[in-house]
Every structure is written in C-alpha cells, then in structure tokens.
PDB file of N, CA and C in Angstrom:
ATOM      1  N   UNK A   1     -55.223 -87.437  25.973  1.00  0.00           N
ATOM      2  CA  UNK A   1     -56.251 -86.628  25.343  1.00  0.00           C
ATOM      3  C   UNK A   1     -57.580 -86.842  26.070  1.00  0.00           C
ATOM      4  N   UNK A   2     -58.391 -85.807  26.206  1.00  0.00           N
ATOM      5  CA  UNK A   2     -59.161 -85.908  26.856  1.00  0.00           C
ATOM      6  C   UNK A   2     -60.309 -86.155  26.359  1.00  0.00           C
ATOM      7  N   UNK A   3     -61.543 -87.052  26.210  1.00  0.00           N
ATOM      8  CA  UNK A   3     -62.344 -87.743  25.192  1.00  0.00           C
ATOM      9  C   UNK A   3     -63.785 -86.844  25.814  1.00  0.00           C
ATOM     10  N   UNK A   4     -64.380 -86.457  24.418  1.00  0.00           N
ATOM     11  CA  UNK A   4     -65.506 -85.309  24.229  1.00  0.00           C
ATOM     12  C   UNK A   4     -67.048 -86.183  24.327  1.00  0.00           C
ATOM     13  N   UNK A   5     -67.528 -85.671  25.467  1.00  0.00           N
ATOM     14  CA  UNK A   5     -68.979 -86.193  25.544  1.00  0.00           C
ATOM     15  C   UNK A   5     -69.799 -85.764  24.591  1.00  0.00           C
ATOM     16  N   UNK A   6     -70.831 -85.789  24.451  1.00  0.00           N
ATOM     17  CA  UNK A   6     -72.135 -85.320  23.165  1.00  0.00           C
ATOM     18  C   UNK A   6     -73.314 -85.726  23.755  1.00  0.00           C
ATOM     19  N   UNK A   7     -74.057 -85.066  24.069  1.00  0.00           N
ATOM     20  CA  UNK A   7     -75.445 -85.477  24.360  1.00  0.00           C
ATOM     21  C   UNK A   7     -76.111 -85.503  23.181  1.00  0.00           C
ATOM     22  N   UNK A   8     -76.946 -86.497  22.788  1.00  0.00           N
ATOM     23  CA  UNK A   8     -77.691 -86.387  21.931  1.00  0.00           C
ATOM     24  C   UNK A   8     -78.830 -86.945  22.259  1.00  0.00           C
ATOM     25  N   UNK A   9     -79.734 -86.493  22.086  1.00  0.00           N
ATOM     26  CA  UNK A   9     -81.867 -86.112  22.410  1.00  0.00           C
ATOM     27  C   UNK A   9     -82.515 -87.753  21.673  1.00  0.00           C
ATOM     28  N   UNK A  10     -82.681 -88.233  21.942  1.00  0.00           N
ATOM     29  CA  UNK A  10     -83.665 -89.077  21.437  1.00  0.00           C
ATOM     30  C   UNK A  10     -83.111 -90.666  20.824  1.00  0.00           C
ATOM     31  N   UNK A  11     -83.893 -91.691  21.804  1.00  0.00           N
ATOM     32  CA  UNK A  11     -82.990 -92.819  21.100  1.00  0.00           C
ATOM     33  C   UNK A  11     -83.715 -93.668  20.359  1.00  0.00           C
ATOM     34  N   UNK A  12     -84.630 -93.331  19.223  1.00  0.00           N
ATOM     35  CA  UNK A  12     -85.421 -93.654  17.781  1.00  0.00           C
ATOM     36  C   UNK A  12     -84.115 -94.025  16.913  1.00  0.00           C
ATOM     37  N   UNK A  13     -84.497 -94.149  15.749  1.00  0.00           N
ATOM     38  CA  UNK A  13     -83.698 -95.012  14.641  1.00  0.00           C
ATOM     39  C   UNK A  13     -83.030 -94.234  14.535  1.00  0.00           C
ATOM     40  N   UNK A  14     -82.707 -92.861  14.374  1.00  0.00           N
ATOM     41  CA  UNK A  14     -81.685 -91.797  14.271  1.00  0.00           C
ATOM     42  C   UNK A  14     -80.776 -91.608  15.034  1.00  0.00           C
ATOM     43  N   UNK A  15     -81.408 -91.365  16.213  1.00  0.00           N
ATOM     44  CA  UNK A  15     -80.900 -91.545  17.758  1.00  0.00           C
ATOM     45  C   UNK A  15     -80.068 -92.613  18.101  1.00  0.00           C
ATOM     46  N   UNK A  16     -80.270 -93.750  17.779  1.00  0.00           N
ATOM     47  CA  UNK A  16     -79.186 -95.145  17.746  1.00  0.00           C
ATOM     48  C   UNK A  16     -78.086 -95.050  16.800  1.00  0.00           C
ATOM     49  N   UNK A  17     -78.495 -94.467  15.402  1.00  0.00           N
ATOM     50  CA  UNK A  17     -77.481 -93.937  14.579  1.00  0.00           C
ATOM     51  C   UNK A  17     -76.756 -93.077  15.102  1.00  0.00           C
ATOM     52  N   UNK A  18     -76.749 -91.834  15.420  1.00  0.00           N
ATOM     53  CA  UNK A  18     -76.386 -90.516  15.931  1.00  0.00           C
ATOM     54  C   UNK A  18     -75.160 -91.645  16.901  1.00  0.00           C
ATOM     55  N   UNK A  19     -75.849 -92.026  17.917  1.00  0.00           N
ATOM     56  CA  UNK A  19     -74.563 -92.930  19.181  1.00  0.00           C
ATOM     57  C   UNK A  19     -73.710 -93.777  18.786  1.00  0.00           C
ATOM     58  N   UNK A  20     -74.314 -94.320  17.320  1.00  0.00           N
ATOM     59  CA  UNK A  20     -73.215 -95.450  17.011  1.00  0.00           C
ATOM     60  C   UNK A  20     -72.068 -94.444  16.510  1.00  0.00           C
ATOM     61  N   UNK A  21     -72.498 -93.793  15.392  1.00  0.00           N
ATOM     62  CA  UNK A  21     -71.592 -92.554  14.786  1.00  0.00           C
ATOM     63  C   UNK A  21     -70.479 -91.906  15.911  1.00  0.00           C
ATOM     64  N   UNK A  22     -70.964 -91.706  16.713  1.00  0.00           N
ATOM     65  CA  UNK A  22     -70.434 -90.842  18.035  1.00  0.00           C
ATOM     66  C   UNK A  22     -69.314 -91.486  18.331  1.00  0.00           C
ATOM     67  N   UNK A  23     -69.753 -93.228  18.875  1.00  0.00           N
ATOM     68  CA  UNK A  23     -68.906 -94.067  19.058  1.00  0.00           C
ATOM     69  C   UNK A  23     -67.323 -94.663  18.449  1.00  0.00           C
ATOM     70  N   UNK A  24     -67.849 -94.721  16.951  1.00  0.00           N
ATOM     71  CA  UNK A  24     -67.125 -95.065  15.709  1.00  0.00           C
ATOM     72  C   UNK A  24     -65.815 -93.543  15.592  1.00  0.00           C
ATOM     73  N   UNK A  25     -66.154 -92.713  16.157  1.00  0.00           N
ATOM     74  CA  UNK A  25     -65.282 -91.233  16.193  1.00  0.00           C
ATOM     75  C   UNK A  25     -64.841 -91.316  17.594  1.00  0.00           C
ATOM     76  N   UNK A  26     -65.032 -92.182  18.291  1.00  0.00           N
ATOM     77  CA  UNK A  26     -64.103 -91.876  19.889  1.00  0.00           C
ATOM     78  C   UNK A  26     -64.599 -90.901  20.751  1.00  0.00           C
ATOM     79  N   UNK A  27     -65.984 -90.371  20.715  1.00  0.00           N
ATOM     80  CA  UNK A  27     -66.090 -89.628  21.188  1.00  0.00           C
ATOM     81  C   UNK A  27     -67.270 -90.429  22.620  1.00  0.00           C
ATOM     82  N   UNK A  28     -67.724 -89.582  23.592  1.00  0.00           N
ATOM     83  CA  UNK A  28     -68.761 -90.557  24.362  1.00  0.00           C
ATOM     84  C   UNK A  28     -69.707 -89.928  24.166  1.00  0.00           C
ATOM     85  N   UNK A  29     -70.828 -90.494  24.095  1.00  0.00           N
ATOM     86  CA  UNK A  29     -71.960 -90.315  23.267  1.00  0.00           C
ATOM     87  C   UNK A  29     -72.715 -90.518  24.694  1.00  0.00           C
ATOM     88  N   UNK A  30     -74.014 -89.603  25.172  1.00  0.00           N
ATOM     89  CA  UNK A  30     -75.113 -89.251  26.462  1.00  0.00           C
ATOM     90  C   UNK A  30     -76.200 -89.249  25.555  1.00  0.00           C
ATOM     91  N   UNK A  31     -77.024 -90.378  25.815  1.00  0.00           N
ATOM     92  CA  UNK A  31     -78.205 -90.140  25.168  1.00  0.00           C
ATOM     93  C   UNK A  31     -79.306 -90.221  26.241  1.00  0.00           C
ATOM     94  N   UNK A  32     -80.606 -89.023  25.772  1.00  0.00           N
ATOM     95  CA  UNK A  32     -81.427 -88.666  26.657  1.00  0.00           C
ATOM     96  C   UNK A  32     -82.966 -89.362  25.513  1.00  0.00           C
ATOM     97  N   UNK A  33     -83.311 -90.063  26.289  1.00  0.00           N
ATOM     98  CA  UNK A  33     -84.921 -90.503  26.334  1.00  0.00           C
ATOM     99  C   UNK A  33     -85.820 -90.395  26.986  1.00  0.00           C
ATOM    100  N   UNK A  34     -87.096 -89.744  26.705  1.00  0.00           N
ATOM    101  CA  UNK A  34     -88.152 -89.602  27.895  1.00  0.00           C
ATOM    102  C   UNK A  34     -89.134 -91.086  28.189  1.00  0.00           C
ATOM    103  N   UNK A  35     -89.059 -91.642  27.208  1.00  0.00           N
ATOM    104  CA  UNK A  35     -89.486 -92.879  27.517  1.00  0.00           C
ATOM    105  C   UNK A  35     -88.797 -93.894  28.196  1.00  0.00           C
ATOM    106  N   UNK A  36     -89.989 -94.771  28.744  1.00  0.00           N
ATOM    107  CA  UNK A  36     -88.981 -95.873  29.240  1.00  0.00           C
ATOM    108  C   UNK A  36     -88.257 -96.761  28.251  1.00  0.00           C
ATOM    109  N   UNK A  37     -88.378 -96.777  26.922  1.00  0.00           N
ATOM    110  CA  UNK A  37     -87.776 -97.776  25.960  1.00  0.00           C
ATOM    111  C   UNK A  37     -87.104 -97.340  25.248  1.00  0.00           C
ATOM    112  N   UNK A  38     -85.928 -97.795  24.342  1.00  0.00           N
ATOM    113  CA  UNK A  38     -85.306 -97.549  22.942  1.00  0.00           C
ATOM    114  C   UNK A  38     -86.326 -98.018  21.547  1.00  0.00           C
ATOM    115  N   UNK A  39     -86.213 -97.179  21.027  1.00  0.00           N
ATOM    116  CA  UNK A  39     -86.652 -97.529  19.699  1.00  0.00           C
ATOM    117  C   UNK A  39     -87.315 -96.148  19.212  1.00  0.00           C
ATOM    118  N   UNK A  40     -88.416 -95.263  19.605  1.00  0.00           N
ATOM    119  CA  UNK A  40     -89.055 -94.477  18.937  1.00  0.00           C
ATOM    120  C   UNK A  40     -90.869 -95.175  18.148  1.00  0.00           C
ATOM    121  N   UNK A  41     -90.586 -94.353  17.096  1.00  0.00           N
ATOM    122  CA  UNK A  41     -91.987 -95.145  16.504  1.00  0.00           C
ATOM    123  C   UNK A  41     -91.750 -96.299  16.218  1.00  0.00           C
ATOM    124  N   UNK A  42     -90.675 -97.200  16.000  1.00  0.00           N
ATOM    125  CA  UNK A  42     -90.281 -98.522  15.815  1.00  0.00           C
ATOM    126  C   UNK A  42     -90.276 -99.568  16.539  1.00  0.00           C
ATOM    127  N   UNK A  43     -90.621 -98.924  18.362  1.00  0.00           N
ATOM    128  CA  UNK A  43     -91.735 -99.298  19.448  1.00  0.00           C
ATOM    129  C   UNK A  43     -92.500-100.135  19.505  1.00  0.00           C
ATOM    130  N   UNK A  44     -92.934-101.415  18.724  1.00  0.00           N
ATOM    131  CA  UNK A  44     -94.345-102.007  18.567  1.00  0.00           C
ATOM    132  C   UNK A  44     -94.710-102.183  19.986  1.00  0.00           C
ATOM    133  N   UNK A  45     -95.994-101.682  20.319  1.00  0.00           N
ATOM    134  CA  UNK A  45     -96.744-101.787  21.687  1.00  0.00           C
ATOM    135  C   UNK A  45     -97.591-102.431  21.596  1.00  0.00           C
ATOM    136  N   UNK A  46     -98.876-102.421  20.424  1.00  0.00           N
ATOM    137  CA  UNK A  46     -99.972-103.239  19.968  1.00  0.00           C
ATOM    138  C   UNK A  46     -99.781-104.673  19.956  1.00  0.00           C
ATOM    139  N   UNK A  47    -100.554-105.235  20.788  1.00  0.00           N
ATOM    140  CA  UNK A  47     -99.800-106.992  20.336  1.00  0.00           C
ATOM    141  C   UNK A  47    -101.518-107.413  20.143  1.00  0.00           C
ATOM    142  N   UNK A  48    -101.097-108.736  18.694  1.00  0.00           N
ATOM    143  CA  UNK A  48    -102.487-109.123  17.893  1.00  0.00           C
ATOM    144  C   UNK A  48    -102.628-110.385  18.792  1.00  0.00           C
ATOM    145  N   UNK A  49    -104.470-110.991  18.603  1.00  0.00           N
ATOM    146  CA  UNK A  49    -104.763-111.978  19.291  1.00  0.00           C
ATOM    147  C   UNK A  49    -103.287-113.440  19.350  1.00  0.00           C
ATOM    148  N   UNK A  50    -102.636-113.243  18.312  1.00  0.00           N
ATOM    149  CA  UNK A  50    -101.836-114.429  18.386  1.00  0.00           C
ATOM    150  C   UNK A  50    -100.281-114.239  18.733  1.00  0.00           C
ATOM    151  N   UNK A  51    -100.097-112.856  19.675  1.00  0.00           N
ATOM    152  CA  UNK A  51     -99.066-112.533  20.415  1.00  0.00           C
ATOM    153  C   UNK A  51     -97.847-111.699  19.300  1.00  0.00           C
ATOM    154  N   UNK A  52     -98.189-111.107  18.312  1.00  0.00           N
ATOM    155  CA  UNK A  52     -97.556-110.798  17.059  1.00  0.00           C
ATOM    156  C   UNK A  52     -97.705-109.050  17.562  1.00  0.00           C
ATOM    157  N   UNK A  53     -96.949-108.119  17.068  1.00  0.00           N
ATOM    158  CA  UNK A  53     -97.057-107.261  16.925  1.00  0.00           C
ATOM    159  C   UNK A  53     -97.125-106.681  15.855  1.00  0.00           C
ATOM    160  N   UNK A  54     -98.239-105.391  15.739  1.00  0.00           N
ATOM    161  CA  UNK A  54     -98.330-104.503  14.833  1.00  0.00           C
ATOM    162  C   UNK A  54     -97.923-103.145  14.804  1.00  0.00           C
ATOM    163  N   UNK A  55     -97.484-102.635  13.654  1.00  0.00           N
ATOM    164  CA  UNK A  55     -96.844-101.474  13.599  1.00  0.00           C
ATOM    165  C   UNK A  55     -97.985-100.049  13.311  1.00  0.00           C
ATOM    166  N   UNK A  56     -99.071-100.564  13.144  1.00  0.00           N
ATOM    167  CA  UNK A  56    -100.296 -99.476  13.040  1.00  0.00           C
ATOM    168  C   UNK A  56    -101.214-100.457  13.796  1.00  0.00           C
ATOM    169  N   UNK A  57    -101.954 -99.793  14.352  1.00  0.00           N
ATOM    170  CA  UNK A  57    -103.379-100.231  15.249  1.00  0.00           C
ATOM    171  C   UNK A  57    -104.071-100.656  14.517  1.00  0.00           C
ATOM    172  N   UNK A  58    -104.602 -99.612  13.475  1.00  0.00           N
ATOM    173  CA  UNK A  58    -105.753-100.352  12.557  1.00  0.00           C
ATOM    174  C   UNK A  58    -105.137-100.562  11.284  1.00  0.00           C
ATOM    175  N   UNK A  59    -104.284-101.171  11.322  1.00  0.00           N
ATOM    176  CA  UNK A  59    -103.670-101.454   9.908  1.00  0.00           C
ATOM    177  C   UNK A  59    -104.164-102.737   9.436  1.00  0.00           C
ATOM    178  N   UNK A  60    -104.988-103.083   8.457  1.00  0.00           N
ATOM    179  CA  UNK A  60    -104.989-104.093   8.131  1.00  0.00           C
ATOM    180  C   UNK A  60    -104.821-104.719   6.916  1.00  0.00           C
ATOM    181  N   UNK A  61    -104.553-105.985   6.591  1.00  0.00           N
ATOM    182  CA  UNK A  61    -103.996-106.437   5.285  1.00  0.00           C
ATOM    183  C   UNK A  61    -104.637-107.541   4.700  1.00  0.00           C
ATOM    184  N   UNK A  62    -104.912-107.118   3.711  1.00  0.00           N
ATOM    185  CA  UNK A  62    -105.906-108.004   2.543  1.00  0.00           C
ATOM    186  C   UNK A  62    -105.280-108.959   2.167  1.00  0.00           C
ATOM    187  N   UNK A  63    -105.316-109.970   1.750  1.00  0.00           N
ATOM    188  CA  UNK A  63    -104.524-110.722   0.824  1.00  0.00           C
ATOM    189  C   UNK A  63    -105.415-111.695  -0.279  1.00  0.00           C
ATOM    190  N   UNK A  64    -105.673-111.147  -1.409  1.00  0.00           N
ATOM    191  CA  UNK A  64    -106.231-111.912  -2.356  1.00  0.00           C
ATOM    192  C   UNK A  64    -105.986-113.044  -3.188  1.00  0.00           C
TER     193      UNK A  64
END
C-alpha cells in the first residue's frame, strides 16, 4: 500500500497536533514553517534580566 503524504501549513500548537494526528493514522505528514523555529506564539523570544522567559513583553505581575 502506498502511504499518503499531507502537507500541513504551520508548526504552532495545532500544527504539532495536526502531525502527530497524521502520524498516529499512518499517513506522512510535510510540515511547512516560515520561521526558523517550532512552536508559533508559544515561541518565548523575550528573555528577563535573570535569563527567564516571558510570554508577553510587557506583562507584568503583581503579587500582594
């Protein structure tokens, strides 16, 4: 049998889902990213003075 490729667009949290799914069915799964990384908005790029990353730039958190 001859096993069915799938391209699928984008490798964000959906996009990793979408390939695992693909996978789990036998099928081969082509995934296209324009970035250089996996992840999507889940990406942390921002890194704080103490080498930590944040998920919003100006996000900040109170704690009373």
């Amino acid at each position: 049998m001859k096993v069915r490729r799938v391209a699928e667009v984008g490798a964000g949290c959906s996009g990793l889902t979408c390939v695992k799914a693909c996978l789990d069915e036998g099928l081969e799964p082509v995934c296209f990213e324009s970035s250089d990384d996996i992840g999507g908005l889940w990406r942390f790029k921002v890194m704080t003075p103490r080498g930590r990353t944040l998920h919003f730039e100006n996000f900040v958190l109170k704690i009373f």
